[in-house]
C-alpha atoms as a PDB file:
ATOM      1  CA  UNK A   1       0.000   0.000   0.000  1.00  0.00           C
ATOM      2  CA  UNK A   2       1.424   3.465  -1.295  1.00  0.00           C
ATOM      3  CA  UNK A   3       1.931   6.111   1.951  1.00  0.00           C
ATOM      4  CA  UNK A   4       2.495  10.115   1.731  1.00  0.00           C
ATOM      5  CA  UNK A   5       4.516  12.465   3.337  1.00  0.00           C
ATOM      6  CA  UNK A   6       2.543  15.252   4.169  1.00  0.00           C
ATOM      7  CA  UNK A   7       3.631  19.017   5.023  1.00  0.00           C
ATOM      8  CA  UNK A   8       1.102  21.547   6.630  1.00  0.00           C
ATOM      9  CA  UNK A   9       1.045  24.814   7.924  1.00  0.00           C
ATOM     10  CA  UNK A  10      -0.484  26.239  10.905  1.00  0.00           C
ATOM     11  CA  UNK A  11      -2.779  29.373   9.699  1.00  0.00           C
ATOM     12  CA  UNK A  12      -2.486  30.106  13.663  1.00  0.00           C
ATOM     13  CA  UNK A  13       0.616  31.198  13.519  1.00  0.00           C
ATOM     14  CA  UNK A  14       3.022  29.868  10.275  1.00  0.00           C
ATOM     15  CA  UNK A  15       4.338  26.992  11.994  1.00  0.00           C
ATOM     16  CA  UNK A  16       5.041  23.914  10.057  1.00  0.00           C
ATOM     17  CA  UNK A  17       4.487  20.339  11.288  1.00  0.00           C
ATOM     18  CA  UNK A  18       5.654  17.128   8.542  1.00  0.00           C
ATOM     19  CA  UNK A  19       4.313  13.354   8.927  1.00  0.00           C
ATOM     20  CA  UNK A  20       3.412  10.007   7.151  1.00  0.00           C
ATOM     21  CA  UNK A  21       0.159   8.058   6.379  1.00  0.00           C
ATOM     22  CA  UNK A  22      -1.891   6.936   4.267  1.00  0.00           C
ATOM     23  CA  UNK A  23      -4.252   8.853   4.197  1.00  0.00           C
ATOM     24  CA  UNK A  24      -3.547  12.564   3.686  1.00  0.00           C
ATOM     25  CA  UNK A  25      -7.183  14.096   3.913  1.00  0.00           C
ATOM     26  CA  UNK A  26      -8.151  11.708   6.931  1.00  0.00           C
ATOM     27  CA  UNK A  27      -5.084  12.921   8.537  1.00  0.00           C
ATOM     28  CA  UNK A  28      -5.150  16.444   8.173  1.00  0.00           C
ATOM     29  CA  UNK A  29      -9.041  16.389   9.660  1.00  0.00           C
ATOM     30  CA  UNK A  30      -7.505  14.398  12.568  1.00  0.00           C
ATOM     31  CA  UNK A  31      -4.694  17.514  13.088  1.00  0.00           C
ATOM     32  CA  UNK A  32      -7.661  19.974  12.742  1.00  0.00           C
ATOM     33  CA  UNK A  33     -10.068  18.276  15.048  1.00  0.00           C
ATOM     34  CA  UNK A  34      -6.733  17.788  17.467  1.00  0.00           C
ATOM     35  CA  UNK A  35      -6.120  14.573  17.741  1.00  0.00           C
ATOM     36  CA  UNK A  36      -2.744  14.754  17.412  1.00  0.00           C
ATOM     37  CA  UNK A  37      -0.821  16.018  20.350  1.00  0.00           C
ATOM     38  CA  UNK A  38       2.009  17.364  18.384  1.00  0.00           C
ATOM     39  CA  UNK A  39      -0.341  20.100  16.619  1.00  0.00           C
ATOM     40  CA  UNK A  40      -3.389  20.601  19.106  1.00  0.00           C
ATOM     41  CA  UNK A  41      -2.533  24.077  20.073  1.00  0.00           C
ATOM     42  CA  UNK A  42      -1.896  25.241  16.497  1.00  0.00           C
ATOM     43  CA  UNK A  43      -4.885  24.047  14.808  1.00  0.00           C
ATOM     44  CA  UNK A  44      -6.449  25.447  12.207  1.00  0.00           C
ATOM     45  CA  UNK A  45      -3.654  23.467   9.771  1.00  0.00           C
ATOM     46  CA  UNK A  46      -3.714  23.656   5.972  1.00  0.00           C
ATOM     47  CA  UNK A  47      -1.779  21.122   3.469  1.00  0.00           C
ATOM     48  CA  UNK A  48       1.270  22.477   1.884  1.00  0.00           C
ATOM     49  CA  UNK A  49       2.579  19.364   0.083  1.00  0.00           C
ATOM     50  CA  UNK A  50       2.419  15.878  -0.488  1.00  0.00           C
ATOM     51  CA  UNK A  51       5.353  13.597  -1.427  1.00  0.00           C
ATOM     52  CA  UNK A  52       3.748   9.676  -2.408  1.00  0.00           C
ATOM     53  CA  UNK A  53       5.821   6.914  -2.002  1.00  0.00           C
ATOM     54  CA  UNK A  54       5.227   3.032  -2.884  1.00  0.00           C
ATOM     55  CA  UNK A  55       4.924   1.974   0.215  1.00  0.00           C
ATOM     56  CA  UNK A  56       3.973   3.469   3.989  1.00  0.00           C
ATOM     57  CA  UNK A  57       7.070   1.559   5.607  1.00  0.00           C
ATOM     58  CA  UNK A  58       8.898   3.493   2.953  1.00  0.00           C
ATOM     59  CA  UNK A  59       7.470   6.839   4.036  1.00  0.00           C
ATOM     60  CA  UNK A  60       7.823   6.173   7.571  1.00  0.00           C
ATOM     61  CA  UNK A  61      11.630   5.652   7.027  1.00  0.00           C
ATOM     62  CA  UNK A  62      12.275   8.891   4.721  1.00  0.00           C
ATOM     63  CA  UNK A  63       9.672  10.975   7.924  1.00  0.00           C
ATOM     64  CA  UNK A  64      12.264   8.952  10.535  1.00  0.00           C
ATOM     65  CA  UNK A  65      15.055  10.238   8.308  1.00  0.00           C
ATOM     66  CA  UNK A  66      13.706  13.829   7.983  1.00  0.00           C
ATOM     67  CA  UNK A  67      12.875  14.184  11.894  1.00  0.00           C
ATOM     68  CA  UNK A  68      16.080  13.169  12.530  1.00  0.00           C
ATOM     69  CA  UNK A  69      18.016  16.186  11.483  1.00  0.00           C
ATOM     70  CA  UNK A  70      16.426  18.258  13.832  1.00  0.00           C
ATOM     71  CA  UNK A  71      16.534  21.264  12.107  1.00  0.00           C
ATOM     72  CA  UNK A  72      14.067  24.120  12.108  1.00  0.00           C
ATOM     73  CA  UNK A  73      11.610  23.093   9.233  1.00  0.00           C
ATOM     74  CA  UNK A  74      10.092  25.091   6.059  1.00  0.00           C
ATOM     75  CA  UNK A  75       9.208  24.318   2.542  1.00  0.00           C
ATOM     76  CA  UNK A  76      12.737  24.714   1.045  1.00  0.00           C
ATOM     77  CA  UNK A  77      13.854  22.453   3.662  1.00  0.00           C
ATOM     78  CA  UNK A  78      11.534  19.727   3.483  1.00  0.00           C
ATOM     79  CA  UNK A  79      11.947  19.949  -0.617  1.00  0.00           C
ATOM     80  CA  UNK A  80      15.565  19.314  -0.423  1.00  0.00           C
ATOM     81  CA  UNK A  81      15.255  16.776   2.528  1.00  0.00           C
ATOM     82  CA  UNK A  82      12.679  15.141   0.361  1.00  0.00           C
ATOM     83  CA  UNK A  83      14.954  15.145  -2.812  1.00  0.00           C
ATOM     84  CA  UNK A  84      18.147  13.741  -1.248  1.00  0.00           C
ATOM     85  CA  UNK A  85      16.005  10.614   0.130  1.00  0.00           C
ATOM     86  CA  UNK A  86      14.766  10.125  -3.789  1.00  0.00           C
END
């Protein structure tokens, strides 16, 4: 089963928040109705990209990858993170 790499945007205030399903739509209602802990206090959020991938174990290792570099995230940054894992 194909998973996504999402990136939204908090329309609170600009902050960015990236993760992995499979299910991009069902998961951004979940962030807006906070039911993610992560992003509860920044809701509303609005999708900024989407990255597909073949499979969600494959997804969940380039997020893992991503997360791990711990730096401060934007678009440009998530682009090139997301091109060096192609």
């Amino acid at each position: 089963m194909e998973g996504y790499i999402y990136l939204i945007q908090s329309e609170k205030d600009g902050t960015y928040y990236f993760g992995s399903t499979k299910d991009v739509s069902l998961r951004l209602f979940q962030h807006n109705q906070g039911k993610s802990s992560s992003t509860r206090k920044r809701c509303p959020w609005k999708l900024i990209h989407t990255v597909k991938f073949d499979s969600i174990a494959r997804a969940r290792s380039a997020e893992q990858n991503l997360k791990s570099k711990k730096k401060k995230i934007s678009l440009a940054w998530f682009l090139e993170g997301i091109a060096l894992l192609s």
